[in-house]
Protein backbone atom coordinates (compact mmCIF):
# COMPACT_ATOMS: atom_id res chain seq x y z
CA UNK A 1 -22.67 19.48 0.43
CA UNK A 2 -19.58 17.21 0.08
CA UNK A 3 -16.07 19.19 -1.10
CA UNK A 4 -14.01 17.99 -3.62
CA UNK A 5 -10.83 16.15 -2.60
CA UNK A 6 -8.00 16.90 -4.77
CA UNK A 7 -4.57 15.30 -4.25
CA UNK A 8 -1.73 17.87 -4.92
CA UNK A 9 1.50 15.63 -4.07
CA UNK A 10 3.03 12.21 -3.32
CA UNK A 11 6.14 10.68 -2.93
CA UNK A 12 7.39 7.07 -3.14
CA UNK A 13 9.94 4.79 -2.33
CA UNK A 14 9.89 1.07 -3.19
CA UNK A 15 12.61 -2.01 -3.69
CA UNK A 16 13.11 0.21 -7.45
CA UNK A 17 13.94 3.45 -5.80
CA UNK A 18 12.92 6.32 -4.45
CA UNK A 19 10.09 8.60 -6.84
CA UNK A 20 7.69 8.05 -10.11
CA UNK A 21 10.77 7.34 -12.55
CA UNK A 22 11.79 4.57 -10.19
CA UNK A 23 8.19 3.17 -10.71
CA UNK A 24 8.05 3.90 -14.72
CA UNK A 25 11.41 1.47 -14.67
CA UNK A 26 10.58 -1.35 -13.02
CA UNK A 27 6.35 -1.42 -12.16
CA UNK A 28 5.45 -0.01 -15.43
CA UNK A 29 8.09 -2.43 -16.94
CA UNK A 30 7.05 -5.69 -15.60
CA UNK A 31 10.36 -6.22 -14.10
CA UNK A 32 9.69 -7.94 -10.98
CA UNK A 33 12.55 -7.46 -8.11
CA UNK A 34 12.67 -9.80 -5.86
CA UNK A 35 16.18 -11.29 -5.14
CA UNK A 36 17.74 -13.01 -1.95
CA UNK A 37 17.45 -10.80 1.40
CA UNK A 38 20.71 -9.88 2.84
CA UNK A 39 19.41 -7.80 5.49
CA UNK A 40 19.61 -10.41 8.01
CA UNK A 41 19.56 -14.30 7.93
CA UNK A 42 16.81 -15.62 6.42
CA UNK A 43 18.06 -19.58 6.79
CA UNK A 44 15.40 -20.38 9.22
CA UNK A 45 13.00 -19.12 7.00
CA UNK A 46 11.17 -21.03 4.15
CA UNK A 47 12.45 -18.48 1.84
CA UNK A 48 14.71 -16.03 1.48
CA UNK A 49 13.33 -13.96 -1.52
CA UNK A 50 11.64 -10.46 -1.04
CA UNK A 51 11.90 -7.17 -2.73
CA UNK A 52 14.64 -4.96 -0.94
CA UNK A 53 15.89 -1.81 -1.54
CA UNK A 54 19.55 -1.84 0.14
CA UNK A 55 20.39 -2.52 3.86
CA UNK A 56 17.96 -1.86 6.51
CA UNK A 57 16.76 1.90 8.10
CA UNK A 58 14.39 3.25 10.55
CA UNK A 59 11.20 3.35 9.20
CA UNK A 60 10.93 6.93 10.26
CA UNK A 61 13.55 8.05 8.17
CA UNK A 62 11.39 6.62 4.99
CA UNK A 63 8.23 8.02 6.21
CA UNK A 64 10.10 11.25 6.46
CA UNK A 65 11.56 10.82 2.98
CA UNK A 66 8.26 10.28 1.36
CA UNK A 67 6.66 12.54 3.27
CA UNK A 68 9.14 15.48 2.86
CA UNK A 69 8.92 14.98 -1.27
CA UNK A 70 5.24 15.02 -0.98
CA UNK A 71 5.03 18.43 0.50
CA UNK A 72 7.34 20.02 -1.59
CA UNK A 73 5.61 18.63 -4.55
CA UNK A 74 2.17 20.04 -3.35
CA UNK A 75 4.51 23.55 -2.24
CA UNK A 76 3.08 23.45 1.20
CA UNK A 77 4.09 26.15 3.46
CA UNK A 78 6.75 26.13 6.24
CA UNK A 79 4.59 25.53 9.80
CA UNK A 80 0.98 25.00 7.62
CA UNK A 81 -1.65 23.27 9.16
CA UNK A 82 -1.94 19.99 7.92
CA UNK A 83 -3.33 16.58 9.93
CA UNK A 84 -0.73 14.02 9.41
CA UNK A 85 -1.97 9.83 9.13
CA UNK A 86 0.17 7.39 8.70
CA UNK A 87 -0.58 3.47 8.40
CA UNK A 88 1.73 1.84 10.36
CA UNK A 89 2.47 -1.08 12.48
CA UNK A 90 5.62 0.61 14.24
CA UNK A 91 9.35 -0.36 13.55
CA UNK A 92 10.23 -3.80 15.40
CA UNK A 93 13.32 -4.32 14.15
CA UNK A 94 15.22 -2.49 17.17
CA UNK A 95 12.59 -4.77 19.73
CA UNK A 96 13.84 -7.97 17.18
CA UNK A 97 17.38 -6.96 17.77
CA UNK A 98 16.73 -7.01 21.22
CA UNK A 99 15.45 -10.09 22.19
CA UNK A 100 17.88 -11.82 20.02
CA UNK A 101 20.50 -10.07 22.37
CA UNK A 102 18.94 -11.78 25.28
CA UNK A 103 18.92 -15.21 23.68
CA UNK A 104 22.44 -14.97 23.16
CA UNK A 105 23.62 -13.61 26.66
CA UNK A 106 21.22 -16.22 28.17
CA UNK A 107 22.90 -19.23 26.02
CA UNK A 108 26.15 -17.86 27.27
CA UNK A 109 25.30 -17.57 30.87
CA UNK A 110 25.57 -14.22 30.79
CA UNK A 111 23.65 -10.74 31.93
CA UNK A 112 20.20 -10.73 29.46
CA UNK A 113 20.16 -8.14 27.40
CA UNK A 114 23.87 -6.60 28.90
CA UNK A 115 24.60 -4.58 26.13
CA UNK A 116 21.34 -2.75 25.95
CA UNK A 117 20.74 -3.70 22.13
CA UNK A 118 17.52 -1.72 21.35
CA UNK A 119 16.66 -0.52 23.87
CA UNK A 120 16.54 3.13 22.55
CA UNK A 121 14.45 2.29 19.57
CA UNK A 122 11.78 0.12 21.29
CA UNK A 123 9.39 3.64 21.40
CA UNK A 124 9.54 3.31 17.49
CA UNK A 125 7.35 -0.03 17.88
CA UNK A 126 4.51 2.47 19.05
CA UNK A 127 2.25 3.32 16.17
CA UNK A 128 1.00 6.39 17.24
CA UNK A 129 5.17 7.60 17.91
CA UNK A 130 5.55 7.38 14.07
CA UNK A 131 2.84 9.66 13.02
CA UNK A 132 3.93 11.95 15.85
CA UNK A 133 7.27 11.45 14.82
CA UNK A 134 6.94 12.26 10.91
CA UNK A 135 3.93 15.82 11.89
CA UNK A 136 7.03 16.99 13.82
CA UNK A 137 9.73 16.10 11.41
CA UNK A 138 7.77 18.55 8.73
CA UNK A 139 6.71 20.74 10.96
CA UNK A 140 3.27 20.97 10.41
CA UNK A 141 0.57 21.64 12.92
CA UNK A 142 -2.64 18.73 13.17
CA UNK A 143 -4.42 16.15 14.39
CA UNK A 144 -1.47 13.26 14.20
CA UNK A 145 -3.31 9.82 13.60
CA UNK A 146 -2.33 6.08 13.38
CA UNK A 147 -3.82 3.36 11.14
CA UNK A 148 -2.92 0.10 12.16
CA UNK A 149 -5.39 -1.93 10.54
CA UNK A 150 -2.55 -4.49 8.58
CA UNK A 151 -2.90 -4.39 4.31
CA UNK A 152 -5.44 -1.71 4.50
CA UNK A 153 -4.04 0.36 7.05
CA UNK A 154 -2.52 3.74 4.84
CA UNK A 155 -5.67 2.91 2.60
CA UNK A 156 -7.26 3.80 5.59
CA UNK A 157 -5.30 6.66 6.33
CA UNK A 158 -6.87 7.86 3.05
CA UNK A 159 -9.94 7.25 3.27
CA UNK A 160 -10.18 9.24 7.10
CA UNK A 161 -8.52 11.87 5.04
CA UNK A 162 -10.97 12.20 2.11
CA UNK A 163 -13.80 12.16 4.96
CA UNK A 164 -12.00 14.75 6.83
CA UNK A 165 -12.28 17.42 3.93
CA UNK A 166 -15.40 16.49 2.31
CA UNK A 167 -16.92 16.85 5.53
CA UNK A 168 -15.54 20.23 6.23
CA UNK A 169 -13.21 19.31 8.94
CA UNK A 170 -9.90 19.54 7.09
CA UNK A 171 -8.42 21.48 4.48
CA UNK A 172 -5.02 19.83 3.90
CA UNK A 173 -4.42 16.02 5.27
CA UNK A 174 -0.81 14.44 4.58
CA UNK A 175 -1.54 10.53 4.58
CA UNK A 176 1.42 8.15 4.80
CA UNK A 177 2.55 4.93 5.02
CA UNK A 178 5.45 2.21 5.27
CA UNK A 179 6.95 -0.95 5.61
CA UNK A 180 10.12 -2.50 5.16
CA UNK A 181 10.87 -6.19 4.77
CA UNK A 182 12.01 -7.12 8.67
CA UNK A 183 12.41 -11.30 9.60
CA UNK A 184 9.27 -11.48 11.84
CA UNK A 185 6.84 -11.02 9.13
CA UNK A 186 8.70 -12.88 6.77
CA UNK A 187 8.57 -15.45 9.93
CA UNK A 188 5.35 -15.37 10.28
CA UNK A 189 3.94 -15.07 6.53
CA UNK A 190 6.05 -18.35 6.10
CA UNK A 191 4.23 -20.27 9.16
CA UNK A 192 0.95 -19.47 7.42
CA UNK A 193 2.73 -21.05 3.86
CA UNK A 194 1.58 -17.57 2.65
CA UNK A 195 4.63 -17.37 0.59
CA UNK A 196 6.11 -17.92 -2.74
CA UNK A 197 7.82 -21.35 -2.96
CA UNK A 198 9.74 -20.33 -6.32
CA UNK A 199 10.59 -16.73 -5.89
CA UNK A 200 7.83 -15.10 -7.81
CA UNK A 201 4.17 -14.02 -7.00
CA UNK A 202 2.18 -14.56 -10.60
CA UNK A 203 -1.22 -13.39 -9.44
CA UNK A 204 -4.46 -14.91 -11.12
CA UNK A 205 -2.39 -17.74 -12.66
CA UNK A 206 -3.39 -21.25 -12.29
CA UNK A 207 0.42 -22.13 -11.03
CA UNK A 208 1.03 -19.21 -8.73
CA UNK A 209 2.17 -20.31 -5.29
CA UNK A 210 2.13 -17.14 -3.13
CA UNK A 211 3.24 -14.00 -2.19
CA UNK A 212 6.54 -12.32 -1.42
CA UNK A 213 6.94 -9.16 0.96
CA UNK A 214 8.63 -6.07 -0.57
CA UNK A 215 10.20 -2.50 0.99
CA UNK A 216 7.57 0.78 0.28
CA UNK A 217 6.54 3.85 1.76
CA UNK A 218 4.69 6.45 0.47
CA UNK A 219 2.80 9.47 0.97
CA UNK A 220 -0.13 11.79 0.00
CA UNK A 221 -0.87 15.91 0.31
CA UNK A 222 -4.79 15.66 0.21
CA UNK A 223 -6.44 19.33 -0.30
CA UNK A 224 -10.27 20.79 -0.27
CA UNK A 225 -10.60 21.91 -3.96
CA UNK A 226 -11.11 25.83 -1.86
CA UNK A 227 -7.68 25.39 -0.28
CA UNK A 228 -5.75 24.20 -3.01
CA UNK A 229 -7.35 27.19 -4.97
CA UNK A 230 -6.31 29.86 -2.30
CA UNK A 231 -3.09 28.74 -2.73
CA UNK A 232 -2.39 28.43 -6.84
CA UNK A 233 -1.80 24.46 -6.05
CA UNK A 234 -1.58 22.73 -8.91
CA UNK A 235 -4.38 19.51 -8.82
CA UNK A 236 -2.36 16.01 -9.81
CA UNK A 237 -5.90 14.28 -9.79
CA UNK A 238 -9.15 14.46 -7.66
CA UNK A 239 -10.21 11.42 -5.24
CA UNK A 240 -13.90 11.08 -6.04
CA UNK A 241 -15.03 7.51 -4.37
CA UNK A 242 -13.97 5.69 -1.71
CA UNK A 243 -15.57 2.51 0.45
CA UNK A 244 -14.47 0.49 3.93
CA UNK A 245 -16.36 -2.79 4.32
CA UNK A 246 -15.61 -5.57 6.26
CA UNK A 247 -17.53 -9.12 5.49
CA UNK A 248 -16.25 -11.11 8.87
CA UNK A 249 -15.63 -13.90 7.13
CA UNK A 250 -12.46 -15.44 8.10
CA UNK A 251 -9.45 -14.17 10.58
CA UNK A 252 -7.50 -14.69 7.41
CA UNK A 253 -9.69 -15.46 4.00
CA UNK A 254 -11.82 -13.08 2.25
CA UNK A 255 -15.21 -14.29 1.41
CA UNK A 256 -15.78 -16.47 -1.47
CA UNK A 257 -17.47 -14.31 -3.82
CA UNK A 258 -15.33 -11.55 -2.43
CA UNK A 259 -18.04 -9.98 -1.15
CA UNK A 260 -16.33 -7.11 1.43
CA UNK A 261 -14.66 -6.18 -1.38
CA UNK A 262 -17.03 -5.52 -3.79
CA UNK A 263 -19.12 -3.89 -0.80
CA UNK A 264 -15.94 -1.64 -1.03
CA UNK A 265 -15.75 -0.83 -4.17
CA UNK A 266 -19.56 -0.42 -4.90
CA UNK A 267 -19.55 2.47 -2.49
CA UNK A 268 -16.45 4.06 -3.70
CA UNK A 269 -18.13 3.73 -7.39
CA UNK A 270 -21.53 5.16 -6.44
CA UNK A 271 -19.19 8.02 -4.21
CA UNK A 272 -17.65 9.19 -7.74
CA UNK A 273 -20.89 8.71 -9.19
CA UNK A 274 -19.64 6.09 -11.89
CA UNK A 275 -20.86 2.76 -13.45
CA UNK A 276 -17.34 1.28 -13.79
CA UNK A 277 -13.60 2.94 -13.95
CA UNK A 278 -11.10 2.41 -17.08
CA UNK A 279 -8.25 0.48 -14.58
CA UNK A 280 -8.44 -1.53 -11.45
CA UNK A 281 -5.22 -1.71 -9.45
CA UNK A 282 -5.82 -5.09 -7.79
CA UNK A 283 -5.33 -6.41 -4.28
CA UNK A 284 -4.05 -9.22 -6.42
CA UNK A 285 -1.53 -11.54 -3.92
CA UNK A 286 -1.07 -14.26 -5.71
CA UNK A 287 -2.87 -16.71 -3.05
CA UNK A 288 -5.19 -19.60 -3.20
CA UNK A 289 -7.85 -17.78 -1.94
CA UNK A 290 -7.52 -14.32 -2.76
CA UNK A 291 -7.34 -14.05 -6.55
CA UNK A 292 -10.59 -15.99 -7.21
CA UNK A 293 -12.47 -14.19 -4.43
CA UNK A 294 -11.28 -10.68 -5.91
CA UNK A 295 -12.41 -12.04 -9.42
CA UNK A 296 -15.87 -12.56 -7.97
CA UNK A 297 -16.18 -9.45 -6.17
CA UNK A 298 -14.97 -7.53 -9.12
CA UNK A 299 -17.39 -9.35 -11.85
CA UNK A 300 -20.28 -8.24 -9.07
CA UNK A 301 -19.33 -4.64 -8.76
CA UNK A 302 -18.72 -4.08 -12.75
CA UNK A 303 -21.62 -6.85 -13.88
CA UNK A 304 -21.57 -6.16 -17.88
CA UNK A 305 -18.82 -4.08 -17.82
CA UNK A 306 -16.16 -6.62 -15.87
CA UNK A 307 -14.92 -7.99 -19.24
CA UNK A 308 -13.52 -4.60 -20.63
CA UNK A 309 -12.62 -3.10 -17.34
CA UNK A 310 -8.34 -4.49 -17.29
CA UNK A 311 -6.66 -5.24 -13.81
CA UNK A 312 -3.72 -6.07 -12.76
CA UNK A 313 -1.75 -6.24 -9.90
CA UNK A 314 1.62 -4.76 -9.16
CA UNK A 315 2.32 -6.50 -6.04
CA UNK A 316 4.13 -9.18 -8.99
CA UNK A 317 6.91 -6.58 -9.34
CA UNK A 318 6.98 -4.49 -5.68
CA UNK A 319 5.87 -7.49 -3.42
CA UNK A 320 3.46 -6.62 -0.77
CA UNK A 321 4.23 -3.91 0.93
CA UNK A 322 1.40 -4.73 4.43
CA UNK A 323 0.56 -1.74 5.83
CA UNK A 324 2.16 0.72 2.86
CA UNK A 325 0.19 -1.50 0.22
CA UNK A 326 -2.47 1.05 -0.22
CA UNK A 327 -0.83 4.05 -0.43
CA UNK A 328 1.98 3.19 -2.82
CA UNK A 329 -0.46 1.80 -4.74
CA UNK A 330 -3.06 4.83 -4.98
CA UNK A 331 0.31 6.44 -6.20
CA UNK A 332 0.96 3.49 -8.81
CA UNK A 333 -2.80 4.24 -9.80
CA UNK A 334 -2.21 8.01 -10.45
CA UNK A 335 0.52 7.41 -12.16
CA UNK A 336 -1.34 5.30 -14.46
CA UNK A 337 -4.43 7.48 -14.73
CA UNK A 338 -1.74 10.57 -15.66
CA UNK A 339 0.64 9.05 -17.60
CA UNK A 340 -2.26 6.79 -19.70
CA UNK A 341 -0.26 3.72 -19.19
CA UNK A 342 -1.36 0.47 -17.65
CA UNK A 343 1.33 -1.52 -15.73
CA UNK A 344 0.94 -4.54 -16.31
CA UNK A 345 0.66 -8.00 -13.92
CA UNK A 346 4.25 -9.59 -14.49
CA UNK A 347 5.43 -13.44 -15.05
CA UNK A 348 1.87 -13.86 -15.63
CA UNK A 349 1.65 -17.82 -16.88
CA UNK A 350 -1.47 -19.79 -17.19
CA UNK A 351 -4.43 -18.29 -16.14
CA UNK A 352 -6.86 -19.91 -13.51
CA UNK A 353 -9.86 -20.53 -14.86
CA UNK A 354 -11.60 -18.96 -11.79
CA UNK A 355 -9.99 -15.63 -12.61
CA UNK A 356 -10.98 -14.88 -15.71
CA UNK A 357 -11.04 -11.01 -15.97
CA UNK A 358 -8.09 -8.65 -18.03
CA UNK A 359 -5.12 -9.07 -16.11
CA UNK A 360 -2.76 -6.97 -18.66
CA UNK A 361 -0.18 -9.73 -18.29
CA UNK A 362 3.58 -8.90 -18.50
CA UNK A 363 3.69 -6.21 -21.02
CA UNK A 364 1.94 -2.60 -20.18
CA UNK A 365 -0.52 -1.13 -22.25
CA UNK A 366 -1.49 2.30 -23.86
CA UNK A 367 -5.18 3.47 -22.13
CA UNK A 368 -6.86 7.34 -22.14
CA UNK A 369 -8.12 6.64 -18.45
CA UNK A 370 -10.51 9.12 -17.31
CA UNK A 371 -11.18 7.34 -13.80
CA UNK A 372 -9.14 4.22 -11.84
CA UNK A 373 -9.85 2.10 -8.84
CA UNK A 374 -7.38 0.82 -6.13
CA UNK A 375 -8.27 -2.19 -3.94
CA UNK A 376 -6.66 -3.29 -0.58
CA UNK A 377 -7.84 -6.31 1.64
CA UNK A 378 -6.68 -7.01 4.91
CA UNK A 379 -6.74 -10.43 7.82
CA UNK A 380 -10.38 -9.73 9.57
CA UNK A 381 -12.07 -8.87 6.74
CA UNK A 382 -11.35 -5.36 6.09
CA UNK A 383 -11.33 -4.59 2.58
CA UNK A 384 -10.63 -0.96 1.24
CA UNK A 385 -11.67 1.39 -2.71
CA UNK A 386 -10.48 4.14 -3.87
CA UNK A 387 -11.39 6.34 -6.93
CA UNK A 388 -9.21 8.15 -8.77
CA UNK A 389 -10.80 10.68 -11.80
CA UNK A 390 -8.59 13.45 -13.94
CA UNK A 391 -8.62 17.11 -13.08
């Protein structure tokens, strides 16, 4: 028989701040914050717009931060036992610092890479070193994964977690995740002309132009219903559905009629045992091929329901946040299945005509939710659900 999966704490940090307030203020708001990176110099670059949240730091130290507020949210013990995953694709910026070190001593004639510029932090590239790095910086004893599977990688994390404790295998599972905006993604997104050309990501509108990154990290305390009992934790809401597909359609374009993802989410629906859910947090990035290929594979999954069923996506205020997309937005999602609020999909304009769901454009709205639905999709394919239901 499969346990019940109850989620017991979180924390959060995007370009708004650090915790749920921060998110109430500027997701929840519509208030979109993407300004000018001054992180590092972003003149080669086709833009220089992203959503930041002050100067640059190790990504450990936000994984920690998250992490840390997460436990003592769910009030786990000192030294519990607790598998820690984390979505990740390492820290580069020490490895970016580096080269650029060695480009500048060889212009100069000098000794590459003669004053050693990142050479310490190049271990923080590994994956695998930042989930072993975050289980030891709370202490907690566990299996210490890495998900490195790009936009659905700490929806991943999740989902190995709820599979871990229905199945028996786990009690508690802390799943993480986190990126912060660093100039070789916003590089290479730019190559691709993946990004916004006017400094704002309107998803599902007939003039949107792209997506911008943005800073987040977040994490999860994931509990057996029988462990969280034993231990007088308080439930914050119980993951009841959740679905992996991949359609192999593209290295970099979903499928038409979005068809991984509503593989996804058709699984994660017939997991919670439910015909449709009261919200959809969408993947939603505001590119030519996404938003109509989501709208598809959302109308399929839903069928006579689609029409009532609102979505919106959030990546219009927070950016994308790559690997830490999925977990900081299961956390957006709980938020808006607790709090019965909707946030909404900012500077939304025109719509396309080939997205034609609810998109709760710019202003949030009242809702009793009883259930919601996150989406992530990833290059390759990979597309991610999760179900979210009230305790």
């Amino acid at each position: 028989m499969r346990r019940e999966v109850l989620l017991t704490g979180y924390g959060v940090r995007t370009a708004f701040g650090t915790g749920a307030e921060a998110l109430r203020d500027g997701v929840f708001d519509g208030r979109p914050a993407f300004a000018p990176v001054t992180r590092f110099d972003t003149g080669p670059y086709r833009t220089d717009a992203a959503a930041t949240h002050g100067p640059a730091v190790p990504l450990r130290e936000v994984l920690a931060e998250t992490a840390a507020a997460a436990v003592r949210m769910a009030g786990l013990p000192a030294g519990a036992r607790a598998d820690v995953l984390v979505g990740t694709a390492g820290d580069f910026t020490a490895l970016t610092r580096f080269w650029r070190t060695r480009g500048r001593d060889a212009d100069a004639g000098g000794a590459a890479g003669s004053d050693g510029a990142g050479g310490a932090g190049v271990v923080e590239t590994v994956p695998a070193w930042q989930a072993a790095a975050l289980a030891d910086a709370l202490g907690v004893r566990g299996t210490r994964l890495a998900f490195t599977s790009a936009c659905v990688a700490s929806a991943m994390a999740v989902v190995h977690g709820c599979l871990l404790i229905s199945s028996g295998r786990a009690d508690t599972v802390l799943c993480a995740g986190a990126y912060l905006v660093e100039e070789e993604n916003l590089a290479k997104f730019g190559s691709g002309f993946a990004l916004s050309r006017d400094g704002a990501v309107r998803p599902f509108c007939a003039d949107r132009s792209g997506l911008l990154l943005g800073d987040g990290a977040a994490a999860v305390v994931l509990e057996s219903a029988d462990g969280a009992r034993r231990r007088g934790a308080r439930p914050l809401a119980a993951l009841t559905g959740w679905g992996v597909a991949g359609d192999a359609h593209h290295v970099a374009r979903p499928h038409p009629e979005g068809a991984g993802l509503a593989a996804a989410a058709g699984r994660a629906l017939r997991g919670a045992g439910l015909p449709r859910v009261g919200y959809v947090n969408a993947h939603g990035t505001a590119t030519r091929h996404n938003d109509p290929a989501e709208t598809r594979g959302l109308r399929a999954v839903f069928g006579p329901y689609a029409d009532s069923v609102p979505v919106s996506s959030t990546k219009s205020t927070t950016g994308h946040l790559l690997e830490a997309a999925g977990v900081v937005e299961l956390v957006i999602t709980l938020l808006a299945l607790r709090d019965g609020v909707l946030p909404p999909t900012a500077g939304f304009t025109e719509p396309d005509p080939l997205c034609d769901l609810d998109f709760v454009p710019n202003r949030p709205h009242k809702a009793d939710l009883r259930a919601a639905m996150t989406v992530n999709a990833a290059f390759g394919g990979v597309n991610t659900a999760l179900v979210l239901e009230r305790t």
